[in-house]
Protein backbone atom coordinates (compact mmCIF):
# COMPACT_ATOMS: atom_id res chain seq x y z
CA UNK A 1 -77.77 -11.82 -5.53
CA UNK A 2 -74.97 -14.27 -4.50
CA UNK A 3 -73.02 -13.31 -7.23
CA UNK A 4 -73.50 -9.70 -6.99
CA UNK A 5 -71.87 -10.27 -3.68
CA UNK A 6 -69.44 -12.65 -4.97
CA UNK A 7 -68.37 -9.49 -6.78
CA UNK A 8 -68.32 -6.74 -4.50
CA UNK A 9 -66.00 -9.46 -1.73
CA UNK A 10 -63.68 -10.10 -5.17
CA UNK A 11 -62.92 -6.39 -5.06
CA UNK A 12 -62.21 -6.07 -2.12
CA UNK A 13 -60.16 -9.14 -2.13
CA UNK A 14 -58.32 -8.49 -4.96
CA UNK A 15 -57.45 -4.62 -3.56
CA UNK A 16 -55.83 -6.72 -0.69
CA UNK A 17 -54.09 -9.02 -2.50
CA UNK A 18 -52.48 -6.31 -4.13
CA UNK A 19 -51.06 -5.00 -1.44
CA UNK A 20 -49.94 -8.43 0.19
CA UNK A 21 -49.24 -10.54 -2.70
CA UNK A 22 -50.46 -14.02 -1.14
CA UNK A 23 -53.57 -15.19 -1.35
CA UNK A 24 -53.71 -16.73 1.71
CA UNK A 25 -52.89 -13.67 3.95
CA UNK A 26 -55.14 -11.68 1.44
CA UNK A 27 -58.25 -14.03 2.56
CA UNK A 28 -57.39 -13.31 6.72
CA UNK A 29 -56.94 -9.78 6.40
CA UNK A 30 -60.47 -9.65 4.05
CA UNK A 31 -62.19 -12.21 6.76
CA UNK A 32 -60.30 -9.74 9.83
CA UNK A 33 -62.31 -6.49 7.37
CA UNK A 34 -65.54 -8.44 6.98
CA UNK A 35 -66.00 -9.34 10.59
CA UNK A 36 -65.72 -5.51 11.48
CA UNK A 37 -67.97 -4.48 8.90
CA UNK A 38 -70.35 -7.10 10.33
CA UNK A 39 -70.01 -6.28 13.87
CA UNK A 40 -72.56 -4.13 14.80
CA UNK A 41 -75.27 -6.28 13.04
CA UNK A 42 -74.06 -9.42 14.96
CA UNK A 43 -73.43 -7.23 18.49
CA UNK A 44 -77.34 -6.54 17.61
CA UNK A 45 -77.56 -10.11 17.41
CA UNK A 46 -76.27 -10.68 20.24
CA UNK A 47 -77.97 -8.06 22.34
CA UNK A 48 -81.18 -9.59 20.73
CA UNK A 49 -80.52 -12.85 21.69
CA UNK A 50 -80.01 -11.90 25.19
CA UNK A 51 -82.74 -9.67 25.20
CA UNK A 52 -85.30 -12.53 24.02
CA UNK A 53 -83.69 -14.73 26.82
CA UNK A 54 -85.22 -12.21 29.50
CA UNK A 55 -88.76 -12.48 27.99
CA UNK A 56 -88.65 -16.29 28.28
CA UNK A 57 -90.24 -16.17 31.69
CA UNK A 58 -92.37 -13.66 30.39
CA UNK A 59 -93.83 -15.45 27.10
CA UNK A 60 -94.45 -18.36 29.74
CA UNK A 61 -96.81 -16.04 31.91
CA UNK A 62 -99.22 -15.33 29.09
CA UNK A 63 -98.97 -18.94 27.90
CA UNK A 64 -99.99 -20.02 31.32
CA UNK A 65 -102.56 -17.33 31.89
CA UNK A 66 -103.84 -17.39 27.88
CA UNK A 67 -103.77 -20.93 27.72
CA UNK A 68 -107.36 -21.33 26.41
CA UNK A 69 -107.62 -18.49 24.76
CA UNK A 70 -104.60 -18.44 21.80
CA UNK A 71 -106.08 -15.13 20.16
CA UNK A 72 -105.50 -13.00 23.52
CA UNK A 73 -102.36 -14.85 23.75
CA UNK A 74 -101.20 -13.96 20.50
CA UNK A 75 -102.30 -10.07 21.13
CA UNK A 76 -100.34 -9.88 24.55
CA UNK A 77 -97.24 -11.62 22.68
CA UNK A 78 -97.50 -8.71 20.30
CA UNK A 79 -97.81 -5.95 22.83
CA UNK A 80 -95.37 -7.80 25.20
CA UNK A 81 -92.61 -7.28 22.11
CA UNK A 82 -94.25 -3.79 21.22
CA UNK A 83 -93.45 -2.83 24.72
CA UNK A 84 -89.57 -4.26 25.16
CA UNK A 85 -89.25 -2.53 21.14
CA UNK A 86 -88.41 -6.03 19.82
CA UNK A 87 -89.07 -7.44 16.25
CA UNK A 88 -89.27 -11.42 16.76
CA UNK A 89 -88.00 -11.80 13.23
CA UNK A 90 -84.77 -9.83 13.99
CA UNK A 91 -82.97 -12.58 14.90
CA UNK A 92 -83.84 -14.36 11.18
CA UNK A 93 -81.06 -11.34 9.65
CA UNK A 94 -78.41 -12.63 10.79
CA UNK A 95 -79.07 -16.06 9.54
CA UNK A 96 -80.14 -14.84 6.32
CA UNK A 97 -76.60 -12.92 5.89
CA UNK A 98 -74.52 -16.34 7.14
CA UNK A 99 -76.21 -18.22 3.82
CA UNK A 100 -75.48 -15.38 1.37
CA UNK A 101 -72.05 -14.76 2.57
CA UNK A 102 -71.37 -18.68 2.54
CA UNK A 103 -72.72 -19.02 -0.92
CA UNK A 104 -70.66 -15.73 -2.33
CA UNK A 105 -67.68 -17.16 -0.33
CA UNK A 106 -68.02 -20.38 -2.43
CA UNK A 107 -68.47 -18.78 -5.69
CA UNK A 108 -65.35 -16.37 -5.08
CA UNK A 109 -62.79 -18.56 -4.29
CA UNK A 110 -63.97 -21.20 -6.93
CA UNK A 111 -63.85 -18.41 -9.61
CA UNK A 112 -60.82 -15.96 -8.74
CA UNK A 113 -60.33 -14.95 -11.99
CA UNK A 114 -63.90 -14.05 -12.61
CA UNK A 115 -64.90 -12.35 -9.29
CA UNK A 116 -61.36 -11.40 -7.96
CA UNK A 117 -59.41 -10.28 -11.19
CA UNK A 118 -62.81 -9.62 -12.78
CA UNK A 119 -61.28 -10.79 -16.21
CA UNK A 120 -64.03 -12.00 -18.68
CA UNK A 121 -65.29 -15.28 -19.31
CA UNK A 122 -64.55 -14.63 -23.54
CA UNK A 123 -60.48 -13.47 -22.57
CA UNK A 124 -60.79 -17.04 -20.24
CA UNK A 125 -62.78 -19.45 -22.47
CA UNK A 126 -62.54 -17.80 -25.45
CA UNK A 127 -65.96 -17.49 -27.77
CA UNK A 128 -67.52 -20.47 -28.08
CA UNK A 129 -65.79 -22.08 -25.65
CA UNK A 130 -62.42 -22.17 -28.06
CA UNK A 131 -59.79 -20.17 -27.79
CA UNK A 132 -58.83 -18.10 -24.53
CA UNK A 133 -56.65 -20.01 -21.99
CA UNK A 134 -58.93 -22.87 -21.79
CA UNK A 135 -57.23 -23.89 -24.90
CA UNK A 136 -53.58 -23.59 -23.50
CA UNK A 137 -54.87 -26.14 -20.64
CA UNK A 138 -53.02 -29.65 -20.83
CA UNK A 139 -56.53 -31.14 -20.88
CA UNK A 140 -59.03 -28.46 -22.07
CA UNK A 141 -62.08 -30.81 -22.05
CA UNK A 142 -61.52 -31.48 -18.16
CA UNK A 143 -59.60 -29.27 -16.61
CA UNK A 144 -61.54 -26.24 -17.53
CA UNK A 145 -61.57 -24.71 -14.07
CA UNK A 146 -60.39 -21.44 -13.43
CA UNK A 147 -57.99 -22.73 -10.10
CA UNK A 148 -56.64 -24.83 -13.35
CA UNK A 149 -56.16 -22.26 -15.08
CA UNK A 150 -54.05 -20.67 -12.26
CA UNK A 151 -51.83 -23.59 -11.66
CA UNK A 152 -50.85 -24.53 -15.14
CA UNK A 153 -50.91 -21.41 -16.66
CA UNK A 154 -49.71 -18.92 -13.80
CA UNK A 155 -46.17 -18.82 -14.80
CA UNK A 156 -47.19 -17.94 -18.59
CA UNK A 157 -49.26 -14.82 -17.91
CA UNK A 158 -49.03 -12.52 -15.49
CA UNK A 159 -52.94 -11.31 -15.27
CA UNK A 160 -53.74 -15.28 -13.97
CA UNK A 161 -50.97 -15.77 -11.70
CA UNK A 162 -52.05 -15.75 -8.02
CA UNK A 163 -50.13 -16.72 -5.34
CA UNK A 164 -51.60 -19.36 -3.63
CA UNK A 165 -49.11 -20.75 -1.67
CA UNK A 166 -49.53 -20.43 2.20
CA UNK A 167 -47.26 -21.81 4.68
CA UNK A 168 -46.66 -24.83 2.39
CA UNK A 169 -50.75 -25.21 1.27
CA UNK A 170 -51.67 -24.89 -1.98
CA UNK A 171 -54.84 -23.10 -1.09
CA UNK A 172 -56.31 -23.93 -4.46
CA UNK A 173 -56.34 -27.53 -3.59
CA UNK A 174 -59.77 -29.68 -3.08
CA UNK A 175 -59.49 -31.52 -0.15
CA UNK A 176 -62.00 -34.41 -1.95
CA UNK A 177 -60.05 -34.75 -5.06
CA UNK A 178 -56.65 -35.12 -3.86
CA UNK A 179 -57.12 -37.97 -1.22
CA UNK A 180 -53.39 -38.86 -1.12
CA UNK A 181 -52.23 -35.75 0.31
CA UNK A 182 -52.98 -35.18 3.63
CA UNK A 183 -52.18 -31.97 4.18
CA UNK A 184 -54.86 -30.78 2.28
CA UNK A 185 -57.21 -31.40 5.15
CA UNK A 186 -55.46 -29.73 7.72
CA UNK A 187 -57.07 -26.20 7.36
CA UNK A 188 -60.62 -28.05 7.57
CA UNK A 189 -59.79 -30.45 10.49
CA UNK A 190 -58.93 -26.58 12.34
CA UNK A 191 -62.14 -25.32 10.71
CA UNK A 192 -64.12 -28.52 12.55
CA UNK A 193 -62.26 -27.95 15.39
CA UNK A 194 -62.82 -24.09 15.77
CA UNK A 195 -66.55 -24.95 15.29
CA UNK A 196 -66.81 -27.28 17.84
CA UNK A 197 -65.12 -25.08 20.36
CA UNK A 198 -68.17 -22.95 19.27
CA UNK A 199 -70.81 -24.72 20.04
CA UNK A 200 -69.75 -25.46 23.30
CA UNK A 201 -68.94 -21.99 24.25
CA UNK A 202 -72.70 -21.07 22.97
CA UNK A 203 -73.77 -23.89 25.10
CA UNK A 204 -72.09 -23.05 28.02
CA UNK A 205 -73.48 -19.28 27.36
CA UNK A 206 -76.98 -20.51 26.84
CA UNK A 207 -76.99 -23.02 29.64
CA UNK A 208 -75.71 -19.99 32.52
CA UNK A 209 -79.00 -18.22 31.19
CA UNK A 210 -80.67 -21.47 31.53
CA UNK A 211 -79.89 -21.89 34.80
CA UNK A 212 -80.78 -18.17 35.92
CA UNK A 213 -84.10 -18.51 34.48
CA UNK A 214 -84.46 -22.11 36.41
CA UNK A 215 -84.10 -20.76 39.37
CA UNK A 216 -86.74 -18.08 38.74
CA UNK A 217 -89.32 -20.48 37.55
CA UNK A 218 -88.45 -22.42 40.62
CA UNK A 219 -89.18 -19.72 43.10
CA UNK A 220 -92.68 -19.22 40.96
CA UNK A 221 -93.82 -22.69 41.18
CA UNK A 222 -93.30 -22.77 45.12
CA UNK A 223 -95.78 -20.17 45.29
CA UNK A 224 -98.35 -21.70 42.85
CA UNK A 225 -100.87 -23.51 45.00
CA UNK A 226 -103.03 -24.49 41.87
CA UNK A 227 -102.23 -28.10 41.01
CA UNK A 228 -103.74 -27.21 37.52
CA UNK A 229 -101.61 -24.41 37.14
CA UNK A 230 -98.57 -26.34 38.15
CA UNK A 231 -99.43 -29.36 35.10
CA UNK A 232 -99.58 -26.03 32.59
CA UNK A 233 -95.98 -24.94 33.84
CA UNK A 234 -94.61 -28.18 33.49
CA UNK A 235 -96.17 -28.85 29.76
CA UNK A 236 -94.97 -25.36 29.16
CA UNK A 237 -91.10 -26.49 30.42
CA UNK A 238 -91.88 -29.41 28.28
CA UNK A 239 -92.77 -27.43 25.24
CA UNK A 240 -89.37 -25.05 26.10
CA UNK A 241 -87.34 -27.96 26.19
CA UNK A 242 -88.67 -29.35 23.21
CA UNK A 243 -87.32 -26.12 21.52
CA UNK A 244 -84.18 -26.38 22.89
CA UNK A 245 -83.51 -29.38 21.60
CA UNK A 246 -84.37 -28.12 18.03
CA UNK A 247 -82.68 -25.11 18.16
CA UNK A 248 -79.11 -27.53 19.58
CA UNK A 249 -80.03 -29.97 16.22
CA UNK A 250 -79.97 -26.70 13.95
CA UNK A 251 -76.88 -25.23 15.63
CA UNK A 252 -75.31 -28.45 14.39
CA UNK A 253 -76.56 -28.35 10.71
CA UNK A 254 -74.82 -25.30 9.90
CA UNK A 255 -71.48 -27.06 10.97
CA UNK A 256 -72.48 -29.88 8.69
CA UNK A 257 -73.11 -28.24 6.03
CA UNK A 258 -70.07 -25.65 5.17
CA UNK A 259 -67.72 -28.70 6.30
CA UNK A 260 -69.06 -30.93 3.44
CA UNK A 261 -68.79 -27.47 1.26
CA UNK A 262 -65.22 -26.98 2.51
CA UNK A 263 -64.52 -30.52 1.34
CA UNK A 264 -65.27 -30.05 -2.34
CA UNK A 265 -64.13 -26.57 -2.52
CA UNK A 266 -60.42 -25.02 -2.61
CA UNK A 267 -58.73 -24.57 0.89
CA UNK A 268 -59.25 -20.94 0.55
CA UNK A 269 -62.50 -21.12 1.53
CA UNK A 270 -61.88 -23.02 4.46
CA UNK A 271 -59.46 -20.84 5.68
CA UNK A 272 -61.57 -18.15 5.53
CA UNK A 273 -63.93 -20.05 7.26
CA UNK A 274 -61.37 -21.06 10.23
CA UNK A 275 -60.36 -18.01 10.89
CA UNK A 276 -63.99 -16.43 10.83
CA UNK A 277 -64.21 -19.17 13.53
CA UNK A 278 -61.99 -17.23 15.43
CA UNK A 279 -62.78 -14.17 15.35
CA UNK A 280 -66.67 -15.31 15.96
CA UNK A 281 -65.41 -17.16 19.60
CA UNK A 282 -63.89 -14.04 20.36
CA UNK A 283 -66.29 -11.70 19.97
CA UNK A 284 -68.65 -14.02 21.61
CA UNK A 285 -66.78 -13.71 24.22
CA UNK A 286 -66.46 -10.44 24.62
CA UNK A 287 -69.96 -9.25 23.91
CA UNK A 288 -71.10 -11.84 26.67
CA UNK A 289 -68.75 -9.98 29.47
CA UNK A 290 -69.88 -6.67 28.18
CA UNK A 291 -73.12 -6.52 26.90
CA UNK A 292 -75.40 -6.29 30.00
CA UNK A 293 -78.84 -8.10 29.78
C-alpha cells in the first residue's frame, strides 16, 4: 500500500518537476497540491474534533448518571452519537492517512528514480545486480543508492539527472551522514520549529474549549447538592484529565518520530515536511475562526 502511494505522489511529482525543473520547488508546489486535495477530509477533522468537544459535558452526564450500570452507559453513548450523526472512530482517518503519507513520503524521496522517473530497477542495477548504473558508481558495493546515483552520475545521463539544488541545499543530502556540514540541518531545525509552533497553537485551541467547558461544569456542580454526586464529578474530571494528558504525550510522539525520520532521510523530505507545517498552522487557523461549533 505505501508503495502504491509512493507511486501515484512520484507522478505527480515528477509532472511538476517537469514543469519547474528544481526539485526543491517541485516538492512545495506538490506539498501546496496535496494539502488541497486533503482539505476537506482534515476540515472534517476539524469540524469533528470540535464537534466531540461539545459532547464532553454530555458523555460526563451519562457517566455520572450510568455510573453503576456500564451496559446502559454504553447504550446511551451509542444513541448519544446516533443522535449528533457522529462515528467515534472518525477521528482515527485522519491519523491513519498522516502514517501512510509519511511512509510513501519516505520511500519517494529515498527512491526518485524508482517512484518519480519510474525507471526500472534492471535499467538501474542491472540483472543480477551487475551492470546498469550501479556499475558506473565510484564505489558500487556501497554507494548503491539511487540519490548516489543522481549525484555522481547526473551529469552523464540525462534520464537520472535531477536538480536538487535549492537555495544552496543539496536536498539529497542526509542530515546524519554528513555531520560536518551544518547546513544540512537547517531545513529540519525549521521543520522542529514549525512543529512546535503547532503544538502550542493546538494547545492554546484546545485549552479556550477547555476553559468554556470549565465554566459549564462549574455552574453544574453549584447546583449539585449530592455530596456523592459531587465525588463522581470530580473522579470523572480526574479520569478527563487523565486523558488529556495522554492525548498531549501522543501529540508529541508524532513530532518525535518524523524528526528522527527526517534525520536519516534526504532534506527533501523534510522540506516537504516544513512546509506541510505551514500550511497545517494556517489552516488551523482559519478553520478555528470559521468553523462554528
Amino acid at each position: 500500500m505505501f508503495k502504491f502511494f509512493a507511486n501515484i505522489f512520484g507522478y505527480v511529482l515528477n509532472f511538476v518537476y517537469n514543469i519547474v525543473n528544481n526539485y526543491g520547488l517541485a516538492i512545495i508546489i506538490f506539498t501546496i497540491l496535496l494539502r488541497l486535495i486533503l482539505l476537506p477530509i482534515n476540515l472534517k477533522q476539524q469540524k469533528t474534533m470540535k464537534k466531540t468537544a461539545k459532547l464532553q459535558e454530555k458523555l460526563k452526564e451519562l457517566q455520572d448518571k450510568y455510573s453503576n450500570d456500564p451496559v446502559r452507559f454504553n447504550e446511551e453513548v451509542r444513541n448519544l452519537y446516533t443522535e449528533e450523526n457522529m462515528n467515534p472512530f472518525s477521528g482515527c482517518l485522519g491519523s491513519i492517512l498522516q502514517i501512510v503519507i509519511v511512509v510513501a513520503m519516505f520511500i519517494l524521496v529515498s527512491n526518485p528514480l524508482t517512484y518519480m522517473k519510474h525507471i526500472s530497477n534492471e535499467t538501474l542495477y542491472g540483472k543480477d545486480n551487475k551492470g546498469g548504473y550501479k556499475a558506473e558508481l565510484e564505489d558500487s558495493n556501497v554507494n548503491y543508492t539511487e540519490i548516489a546515483m543522481i549525484k555522481q552520475l547526473g551529469n552523464k545521463h540525462k534520464d537520472i539527472n535531477l536538480n536538487m539544488n535549492f537555495l544552496g541545499l543539496d536536498l539529497g543530502d542526509i542530515p546524519t551522514k554528513d555531520y560536518s556540514n551544518p547546513k544540512v540541518f537547517i531545513i529540519p531545525i525549521l521543520y522542529v520549529i514549525t512543529s512546535i509552533v503547532s503544538m502550542k497553537i493546538t494547545t492554546s485551541l484546545t485549552s479556550k474549549r477547555n476553559k468554556k467547558e470549565e465554566v459549564i461544569s462549574s455552574e453544574a456542580n453549584e447546583k449539585l447538592k449530592n455530596e456523592e454526586k459531587l465525588i463522581k464529578v470530580e473522579n470523572n474530571k480526574d479520569e478527563m484529565d487523565a486523558m488529556e494528558s495522554m492525548n498531549k504525550t501522543m501529540s508529541y510522539m508524532m513530532p518525535i518520530m518524523t524528526v528522527s525520520i527526517a534525520l536519516i532521510a534526504p532534506l527533501g523530505l523534510a522540506l516537504y515536511w516544513f512546509i506541510s507545517n505551514l500550511l497545517m498552522i494556517l489552516e488551523r487557523l482559519i478553520v478555528d475562526k470559521t468553523v462554528k461549533e
